[in-house]
PDB file of N, CA and C in Angstrom:
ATOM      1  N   UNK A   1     -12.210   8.343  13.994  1.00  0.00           N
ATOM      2  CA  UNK A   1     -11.315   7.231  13.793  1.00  0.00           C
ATOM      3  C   UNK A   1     -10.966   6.695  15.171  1.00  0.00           C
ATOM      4  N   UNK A   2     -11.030   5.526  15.217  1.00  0.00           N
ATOM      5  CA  UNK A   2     -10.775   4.573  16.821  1.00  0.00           C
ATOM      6  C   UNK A   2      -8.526   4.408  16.939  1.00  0.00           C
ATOM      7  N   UNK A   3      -8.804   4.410  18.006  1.00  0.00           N
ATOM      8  CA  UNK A   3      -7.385   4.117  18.667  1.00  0.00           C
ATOM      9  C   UNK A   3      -6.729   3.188  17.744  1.00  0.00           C
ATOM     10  N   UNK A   4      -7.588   1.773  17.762  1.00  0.00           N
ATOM     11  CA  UNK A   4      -7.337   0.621  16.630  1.00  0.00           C
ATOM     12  C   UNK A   4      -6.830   1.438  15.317  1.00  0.00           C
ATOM     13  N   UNK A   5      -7.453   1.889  14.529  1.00  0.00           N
ATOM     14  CA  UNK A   5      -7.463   2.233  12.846  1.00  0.00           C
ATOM     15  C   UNK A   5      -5.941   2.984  13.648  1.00  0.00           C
ATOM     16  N   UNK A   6      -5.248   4.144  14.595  1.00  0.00           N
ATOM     17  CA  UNK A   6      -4.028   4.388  14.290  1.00  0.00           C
ATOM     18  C   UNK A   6      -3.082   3.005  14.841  1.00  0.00           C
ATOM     19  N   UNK A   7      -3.369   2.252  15.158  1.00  0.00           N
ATOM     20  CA  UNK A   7      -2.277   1.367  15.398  1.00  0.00           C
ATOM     21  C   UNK A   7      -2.300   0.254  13.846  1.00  0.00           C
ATOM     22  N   UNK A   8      -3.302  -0.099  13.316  1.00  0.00           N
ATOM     23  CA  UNK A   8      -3.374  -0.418  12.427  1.00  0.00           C
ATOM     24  C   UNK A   8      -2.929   0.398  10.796  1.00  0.00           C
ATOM     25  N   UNK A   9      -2.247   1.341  11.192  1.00  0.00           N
ATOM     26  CA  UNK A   9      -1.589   2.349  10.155  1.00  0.00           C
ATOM     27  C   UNK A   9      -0.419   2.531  10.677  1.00  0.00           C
ATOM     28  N   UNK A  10      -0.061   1.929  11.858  1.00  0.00           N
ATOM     29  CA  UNK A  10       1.570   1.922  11.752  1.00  0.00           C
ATOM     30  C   UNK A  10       1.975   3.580  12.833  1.00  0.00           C
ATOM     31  N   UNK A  11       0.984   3.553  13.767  1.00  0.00           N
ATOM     32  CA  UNK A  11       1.680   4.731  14.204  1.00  0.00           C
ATOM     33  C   UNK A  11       1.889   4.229  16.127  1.00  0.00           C
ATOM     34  N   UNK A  12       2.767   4.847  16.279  1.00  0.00           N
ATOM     35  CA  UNK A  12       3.474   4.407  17.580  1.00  0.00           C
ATOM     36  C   UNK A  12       3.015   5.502  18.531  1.00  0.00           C
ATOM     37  N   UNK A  13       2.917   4.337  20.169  1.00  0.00           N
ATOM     38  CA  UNK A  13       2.028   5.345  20.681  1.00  0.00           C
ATOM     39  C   UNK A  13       3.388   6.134  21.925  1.00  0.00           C
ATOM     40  N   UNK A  14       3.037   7.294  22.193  1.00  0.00           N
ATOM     41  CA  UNK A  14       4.316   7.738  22.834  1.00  0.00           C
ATOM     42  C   UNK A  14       3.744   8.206  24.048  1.00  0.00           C
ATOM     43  N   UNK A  15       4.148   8.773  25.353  1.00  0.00           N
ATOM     44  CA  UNK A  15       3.562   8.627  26.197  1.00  0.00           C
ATOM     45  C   UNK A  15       4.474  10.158  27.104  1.00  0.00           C
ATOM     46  N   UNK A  16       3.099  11.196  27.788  1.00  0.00           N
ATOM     47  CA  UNK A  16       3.750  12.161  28.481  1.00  0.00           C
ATOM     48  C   UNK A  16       3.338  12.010  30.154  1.00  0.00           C
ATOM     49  N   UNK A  17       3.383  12.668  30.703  1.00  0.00           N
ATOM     50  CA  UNK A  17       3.565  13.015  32.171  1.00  0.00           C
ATOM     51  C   UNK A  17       1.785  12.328  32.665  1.00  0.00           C
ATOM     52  N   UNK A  18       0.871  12.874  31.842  1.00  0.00           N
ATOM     53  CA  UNK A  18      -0.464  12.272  32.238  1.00  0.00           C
ATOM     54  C   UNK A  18      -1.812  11.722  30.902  1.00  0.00           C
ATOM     55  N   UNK A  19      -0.462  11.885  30.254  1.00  0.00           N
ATOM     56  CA  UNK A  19      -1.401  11.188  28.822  1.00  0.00           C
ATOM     57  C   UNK A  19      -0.300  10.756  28.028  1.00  0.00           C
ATOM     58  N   UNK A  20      -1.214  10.085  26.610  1.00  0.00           N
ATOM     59  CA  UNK A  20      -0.445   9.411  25.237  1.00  0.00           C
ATOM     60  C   UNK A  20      -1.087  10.219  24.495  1.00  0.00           C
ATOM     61  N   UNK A  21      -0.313   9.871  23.178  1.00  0.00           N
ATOM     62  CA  UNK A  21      -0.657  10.242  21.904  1.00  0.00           C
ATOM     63  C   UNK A  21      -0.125   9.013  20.833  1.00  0.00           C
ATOM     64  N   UNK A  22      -0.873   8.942  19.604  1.00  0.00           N
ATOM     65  CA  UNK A  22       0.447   8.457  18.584  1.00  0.00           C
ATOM     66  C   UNK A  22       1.045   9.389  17.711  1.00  0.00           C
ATOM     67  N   UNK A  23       2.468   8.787  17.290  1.00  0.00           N
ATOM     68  CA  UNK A  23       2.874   9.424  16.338  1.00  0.00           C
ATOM     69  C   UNK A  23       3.280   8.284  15.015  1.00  0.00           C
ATOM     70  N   UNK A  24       3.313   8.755  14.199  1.00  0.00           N
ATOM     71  CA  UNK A  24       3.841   8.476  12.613  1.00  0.00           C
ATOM     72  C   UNK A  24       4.821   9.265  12.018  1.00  0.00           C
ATOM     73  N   UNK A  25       5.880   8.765  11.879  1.00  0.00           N
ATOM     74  CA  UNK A  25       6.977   9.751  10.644  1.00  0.00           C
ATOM     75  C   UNK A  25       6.990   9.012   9.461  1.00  0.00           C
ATOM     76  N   UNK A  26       7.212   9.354   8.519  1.00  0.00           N
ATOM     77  CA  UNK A  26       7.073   9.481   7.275  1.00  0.00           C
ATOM     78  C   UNK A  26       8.112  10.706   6.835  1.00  0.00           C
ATOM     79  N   UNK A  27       8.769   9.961   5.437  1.00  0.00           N
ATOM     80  CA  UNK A  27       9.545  10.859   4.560  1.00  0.00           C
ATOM     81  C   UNK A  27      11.216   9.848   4.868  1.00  0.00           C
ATOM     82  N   UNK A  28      12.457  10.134   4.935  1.00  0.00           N
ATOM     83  CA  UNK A  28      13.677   9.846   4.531  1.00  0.00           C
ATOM     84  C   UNK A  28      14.479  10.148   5.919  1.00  0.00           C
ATOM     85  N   UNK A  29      15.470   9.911   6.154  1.00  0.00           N
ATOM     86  CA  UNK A  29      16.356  10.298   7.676  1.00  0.00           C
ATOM     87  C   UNK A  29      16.923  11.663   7.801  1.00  0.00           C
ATOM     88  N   UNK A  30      17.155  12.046   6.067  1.00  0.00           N
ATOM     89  CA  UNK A  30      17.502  13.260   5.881  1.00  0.00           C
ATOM     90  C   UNK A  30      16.213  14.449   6.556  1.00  0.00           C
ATOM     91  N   UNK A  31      14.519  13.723   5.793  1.00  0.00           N
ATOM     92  CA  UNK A  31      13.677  14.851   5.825  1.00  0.00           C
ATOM     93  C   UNK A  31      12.084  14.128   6.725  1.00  0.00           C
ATOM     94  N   UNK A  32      11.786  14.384   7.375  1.00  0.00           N
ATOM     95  CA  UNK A  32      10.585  13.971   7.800  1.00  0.00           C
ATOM     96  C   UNK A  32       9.501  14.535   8.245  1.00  0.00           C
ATOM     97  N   UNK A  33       8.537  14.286   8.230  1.00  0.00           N
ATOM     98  CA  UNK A  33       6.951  14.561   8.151  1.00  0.00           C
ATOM     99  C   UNK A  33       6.261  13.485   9.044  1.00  0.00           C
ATOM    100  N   UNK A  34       5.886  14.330  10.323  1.00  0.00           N
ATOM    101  CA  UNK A  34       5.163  13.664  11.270  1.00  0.00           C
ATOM    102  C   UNK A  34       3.723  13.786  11.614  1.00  0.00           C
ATOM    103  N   UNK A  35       3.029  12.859  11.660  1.00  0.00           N
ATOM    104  CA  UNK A  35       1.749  13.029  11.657  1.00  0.00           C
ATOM    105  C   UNK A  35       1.452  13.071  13.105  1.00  0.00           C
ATOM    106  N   UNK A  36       0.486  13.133  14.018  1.00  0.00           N
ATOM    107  CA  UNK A  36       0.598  13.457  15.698  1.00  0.00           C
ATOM    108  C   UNK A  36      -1.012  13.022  15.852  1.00  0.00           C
ATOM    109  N   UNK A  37      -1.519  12.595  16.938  1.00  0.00           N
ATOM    110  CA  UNK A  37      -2.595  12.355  17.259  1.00  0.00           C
ATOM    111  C   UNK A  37      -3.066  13.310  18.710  1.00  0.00           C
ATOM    112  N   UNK A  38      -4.379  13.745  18.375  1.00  0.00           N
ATOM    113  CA  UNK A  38      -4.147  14.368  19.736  1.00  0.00           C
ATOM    114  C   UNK A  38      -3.868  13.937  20.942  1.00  0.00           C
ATOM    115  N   UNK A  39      -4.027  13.989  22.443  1.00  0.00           N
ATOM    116  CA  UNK A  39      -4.295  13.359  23.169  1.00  0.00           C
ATOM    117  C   UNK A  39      -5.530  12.518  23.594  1.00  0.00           C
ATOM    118  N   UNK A  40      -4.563  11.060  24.855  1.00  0.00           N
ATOM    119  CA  UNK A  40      -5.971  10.823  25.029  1.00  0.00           C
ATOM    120  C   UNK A  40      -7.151  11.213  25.752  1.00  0.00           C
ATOM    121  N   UNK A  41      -6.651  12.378  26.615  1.00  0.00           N
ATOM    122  CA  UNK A  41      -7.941  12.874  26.890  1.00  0.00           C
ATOM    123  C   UNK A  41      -8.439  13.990  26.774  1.00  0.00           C
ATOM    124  N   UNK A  42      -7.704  14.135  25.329  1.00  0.00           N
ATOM    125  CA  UNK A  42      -9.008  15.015  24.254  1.00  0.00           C
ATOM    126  C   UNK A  42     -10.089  14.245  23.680  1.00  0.00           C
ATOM    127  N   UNK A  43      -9.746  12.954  23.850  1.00  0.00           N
ATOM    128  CA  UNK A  43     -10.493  12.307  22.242  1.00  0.00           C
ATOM    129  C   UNK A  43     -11.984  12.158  23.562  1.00  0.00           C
ATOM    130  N   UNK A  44     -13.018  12.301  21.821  1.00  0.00           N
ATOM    131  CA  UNK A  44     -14.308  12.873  22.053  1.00  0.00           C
ATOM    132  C   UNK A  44     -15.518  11.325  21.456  1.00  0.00           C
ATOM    133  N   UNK A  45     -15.882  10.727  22.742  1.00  0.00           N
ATOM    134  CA  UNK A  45     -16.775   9.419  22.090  1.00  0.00           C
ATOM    135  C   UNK A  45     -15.845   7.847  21.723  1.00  0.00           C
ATOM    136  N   UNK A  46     -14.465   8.466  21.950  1.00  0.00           N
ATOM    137  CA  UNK A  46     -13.370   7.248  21.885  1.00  0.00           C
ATOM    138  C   UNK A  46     -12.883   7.523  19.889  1.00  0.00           C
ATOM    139  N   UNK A  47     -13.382   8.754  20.011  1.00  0.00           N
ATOM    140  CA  UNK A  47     -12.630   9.301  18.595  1.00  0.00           C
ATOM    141  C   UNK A  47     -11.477  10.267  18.300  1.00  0.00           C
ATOM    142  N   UNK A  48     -10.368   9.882  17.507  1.00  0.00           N
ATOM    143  CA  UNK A  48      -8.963  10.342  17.607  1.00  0.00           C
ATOM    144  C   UNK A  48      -9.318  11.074  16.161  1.00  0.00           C
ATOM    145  N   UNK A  49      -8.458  12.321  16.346  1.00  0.00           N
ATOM    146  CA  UNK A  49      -7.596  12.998  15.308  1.00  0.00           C
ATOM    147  C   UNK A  49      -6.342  13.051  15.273  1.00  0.00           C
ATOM    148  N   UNK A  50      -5.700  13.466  13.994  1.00  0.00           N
ATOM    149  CA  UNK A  50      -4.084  13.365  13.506  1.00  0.00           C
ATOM    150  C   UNK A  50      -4.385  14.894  12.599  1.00  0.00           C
ATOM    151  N   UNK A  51      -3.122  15.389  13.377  1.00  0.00           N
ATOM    152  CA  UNK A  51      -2.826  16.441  12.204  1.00  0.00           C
ATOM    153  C   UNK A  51      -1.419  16.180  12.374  1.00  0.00           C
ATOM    154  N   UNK A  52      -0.565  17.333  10.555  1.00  0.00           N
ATOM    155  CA  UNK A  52       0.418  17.576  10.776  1.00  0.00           C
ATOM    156  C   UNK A  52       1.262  18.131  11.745  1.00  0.00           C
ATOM    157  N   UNK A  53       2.047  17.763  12.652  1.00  0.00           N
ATOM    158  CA  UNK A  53       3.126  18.011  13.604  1.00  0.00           C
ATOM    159  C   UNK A  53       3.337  19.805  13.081  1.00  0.00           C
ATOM    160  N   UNK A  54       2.422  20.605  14.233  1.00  0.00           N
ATOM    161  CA  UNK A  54       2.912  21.554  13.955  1.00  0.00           C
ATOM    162  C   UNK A  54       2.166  22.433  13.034  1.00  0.00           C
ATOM    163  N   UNK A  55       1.356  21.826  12.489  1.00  0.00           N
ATOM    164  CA  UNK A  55      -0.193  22.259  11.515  1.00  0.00           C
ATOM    165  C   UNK A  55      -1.143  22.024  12.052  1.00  0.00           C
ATOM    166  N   UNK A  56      -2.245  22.190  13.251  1.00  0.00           N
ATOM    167  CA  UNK A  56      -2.847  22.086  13.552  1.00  0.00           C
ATOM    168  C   UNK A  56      -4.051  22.212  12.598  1.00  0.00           C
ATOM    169  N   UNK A  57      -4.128  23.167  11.708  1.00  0.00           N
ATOM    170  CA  UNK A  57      -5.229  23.387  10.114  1.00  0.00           C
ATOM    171  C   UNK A  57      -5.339  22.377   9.653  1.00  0.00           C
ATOM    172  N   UNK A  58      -4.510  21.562   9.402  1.00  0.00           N
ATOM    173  CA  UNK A  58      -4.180  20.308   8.624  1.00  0.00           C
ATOM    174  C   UNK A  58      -4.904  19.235   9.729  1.00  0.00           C
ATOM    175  N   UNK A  59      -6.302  18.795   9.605  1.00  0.00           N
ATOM    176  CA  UNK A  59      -6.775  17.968  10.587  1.00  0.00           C
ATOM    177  C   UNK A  59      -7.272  17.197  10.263  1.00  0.00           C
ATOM    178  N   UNK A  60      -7.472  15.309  10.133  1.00  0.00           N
ATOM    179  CA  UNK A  60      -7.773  14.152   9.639  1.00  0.00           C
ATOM    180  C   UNK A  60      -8.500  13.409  10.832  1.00  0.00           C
ATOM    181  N   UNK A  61     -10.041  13.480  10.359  1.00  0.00           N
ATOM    182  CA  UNK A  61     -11.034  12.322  11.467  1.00  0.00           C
ATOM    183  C   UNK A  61     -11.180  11.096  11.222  1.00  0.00           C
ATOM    184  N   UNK A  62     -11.013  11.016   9.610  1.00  0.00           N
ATOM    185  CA  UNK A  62     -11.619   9.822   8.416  1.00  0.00           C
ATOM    186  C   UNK A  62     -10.504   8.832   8.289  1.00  0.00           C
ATOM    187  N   UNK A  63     -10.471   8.215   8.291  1.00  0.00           N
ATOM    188  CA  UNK A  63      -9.374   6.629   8.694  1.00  0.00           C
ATOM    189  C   UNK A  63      -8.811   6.692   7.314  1.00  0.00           C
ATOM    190  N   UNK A  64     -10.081   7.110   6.264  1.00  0.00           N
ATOM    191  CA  UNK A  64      -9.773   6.915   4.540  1.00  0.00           C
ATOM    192  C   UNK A  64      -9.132   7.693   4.458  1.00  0.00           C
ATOM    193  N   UNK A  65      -9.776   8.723   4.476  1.00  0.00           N
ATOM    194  CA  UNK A  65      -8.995  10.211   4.536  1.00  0.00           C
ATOM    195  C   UNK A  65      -6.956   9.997   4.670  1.00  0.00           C
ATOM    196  N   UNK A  66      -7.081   9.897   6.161  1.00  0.00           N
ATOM    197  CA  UNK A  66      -5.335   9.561   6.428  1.00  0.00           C
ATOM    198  C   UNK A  66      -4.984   8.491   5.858  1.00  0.00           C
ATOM    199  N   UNK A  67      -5.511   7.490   5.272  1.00  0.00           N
ATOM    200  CA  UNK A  67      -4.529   6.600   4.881  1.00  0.00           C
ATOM    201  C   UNK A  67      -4.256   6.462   3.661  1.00  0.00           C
ATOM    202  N   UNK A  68      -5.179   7.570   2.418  1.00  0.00           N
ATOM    203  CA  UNK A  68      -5.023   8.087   1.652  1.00  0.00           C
ATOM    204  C   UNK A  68      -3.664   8.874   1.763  1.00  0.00           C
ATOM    205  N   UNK A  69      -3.555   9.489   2.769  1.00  0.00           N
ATOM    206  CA  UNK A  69      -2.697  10.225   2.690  1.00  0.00           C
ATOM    207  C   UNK A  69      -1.384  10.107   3.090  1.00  0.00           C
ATOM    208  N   UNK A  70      -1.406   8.891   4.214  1.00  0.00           N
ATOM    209  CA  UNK A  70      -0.389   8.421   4.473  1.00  0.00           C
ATOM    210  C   UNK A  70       0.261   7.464   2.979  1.00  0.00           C
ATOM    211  N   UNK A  71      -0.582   7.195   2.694  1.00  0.00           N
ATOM    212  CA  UNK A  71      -0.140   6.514   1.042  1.00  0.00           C
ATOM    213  C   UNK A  71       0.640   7.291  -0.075  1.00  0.00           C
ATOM    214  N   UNK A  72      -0.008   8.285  -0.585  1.00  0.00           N
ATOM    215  CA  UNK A  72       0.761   9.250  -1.376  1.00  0.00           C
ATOM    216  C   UNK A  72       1.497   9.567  -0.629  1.00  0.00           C
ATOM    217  N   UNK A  73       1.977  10.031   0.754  1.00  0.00           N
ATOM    218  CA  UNK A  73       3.668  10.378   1.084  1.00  0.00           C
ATOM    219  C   UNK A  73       4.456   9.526   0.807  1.00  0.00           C
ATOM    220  N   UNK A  74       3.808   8.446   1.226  1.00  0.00           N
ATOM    221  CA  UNK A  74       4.882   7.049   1.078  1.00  0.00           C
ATOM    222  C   UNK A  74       5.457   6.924  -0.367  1.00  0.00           C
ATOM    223  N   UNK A  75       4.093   6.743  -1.279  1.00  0.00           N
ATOM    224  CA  UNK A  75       4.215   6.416  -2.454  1.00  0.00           C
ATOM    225  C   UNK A  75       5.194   8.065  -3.198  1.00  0.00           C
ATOM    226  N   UNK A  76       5.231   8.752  -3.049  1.00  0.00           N
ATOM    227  CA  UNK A  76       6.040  10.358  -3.521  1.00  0.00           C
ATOM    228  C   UNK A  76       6.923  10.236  -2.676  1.00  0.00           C
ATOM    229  N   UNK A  77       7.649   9.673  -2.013  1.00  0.00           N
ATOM    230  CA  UNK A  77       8.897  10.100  -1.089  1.00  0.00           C
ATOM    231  C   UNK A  77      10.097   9.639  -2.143  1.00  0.00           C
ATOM    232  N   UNK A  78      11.374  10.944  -1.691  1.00  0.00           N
ATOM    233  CA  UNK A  78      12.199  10.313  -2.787  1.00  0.00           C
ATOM    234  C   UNK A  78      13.215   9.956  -1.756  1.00  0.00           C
ATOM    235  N   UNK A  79      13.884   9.086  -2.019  1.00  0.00           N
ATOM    236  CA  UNK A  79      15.196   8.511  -1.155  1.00  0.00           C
ATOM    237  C   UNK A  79      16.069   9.034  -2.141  1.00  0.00           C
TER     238      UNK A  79
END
């Protein structure tokens, strides 16, 4: 998945000492669920992954894939 497809899903890019990443929250103010991108200079061919904040197992390459999934949180979140 390209840099583009996470900005085009709404995820914000945040920035450390010698790299970025994006992030995405998702869920309520009470409860949230953050999605994380690796860094940028992990990414391999100008290709990004997102896992759950903290789940590294939990790992998304496929643009469909996450935005599948960013969908059902959205769409199942209860306020």
């Amino acid at each position: 998945m390209t840099e583009q497809d996470l900005i085009e899903l709404g995820f914000e890019k945040e920035y450390g000492d010698l790299f970025f990443y994006y992030t995405l929250d998702l869920g309520t103010d009470y409860e949230k669920l953050c999605l994380i991108s690796n860094a940028d200079d992990e990414t391999e061919n100008g290709e990004w992954s997102v896992f759950l904040f903290n789940y590294e197992s939990f790992k998304y390459t496929s643009r469909f894939q996450l935005e599948n999934l960013i969908q059902n949180l959205k769409y199942n979140t209860q306020t």
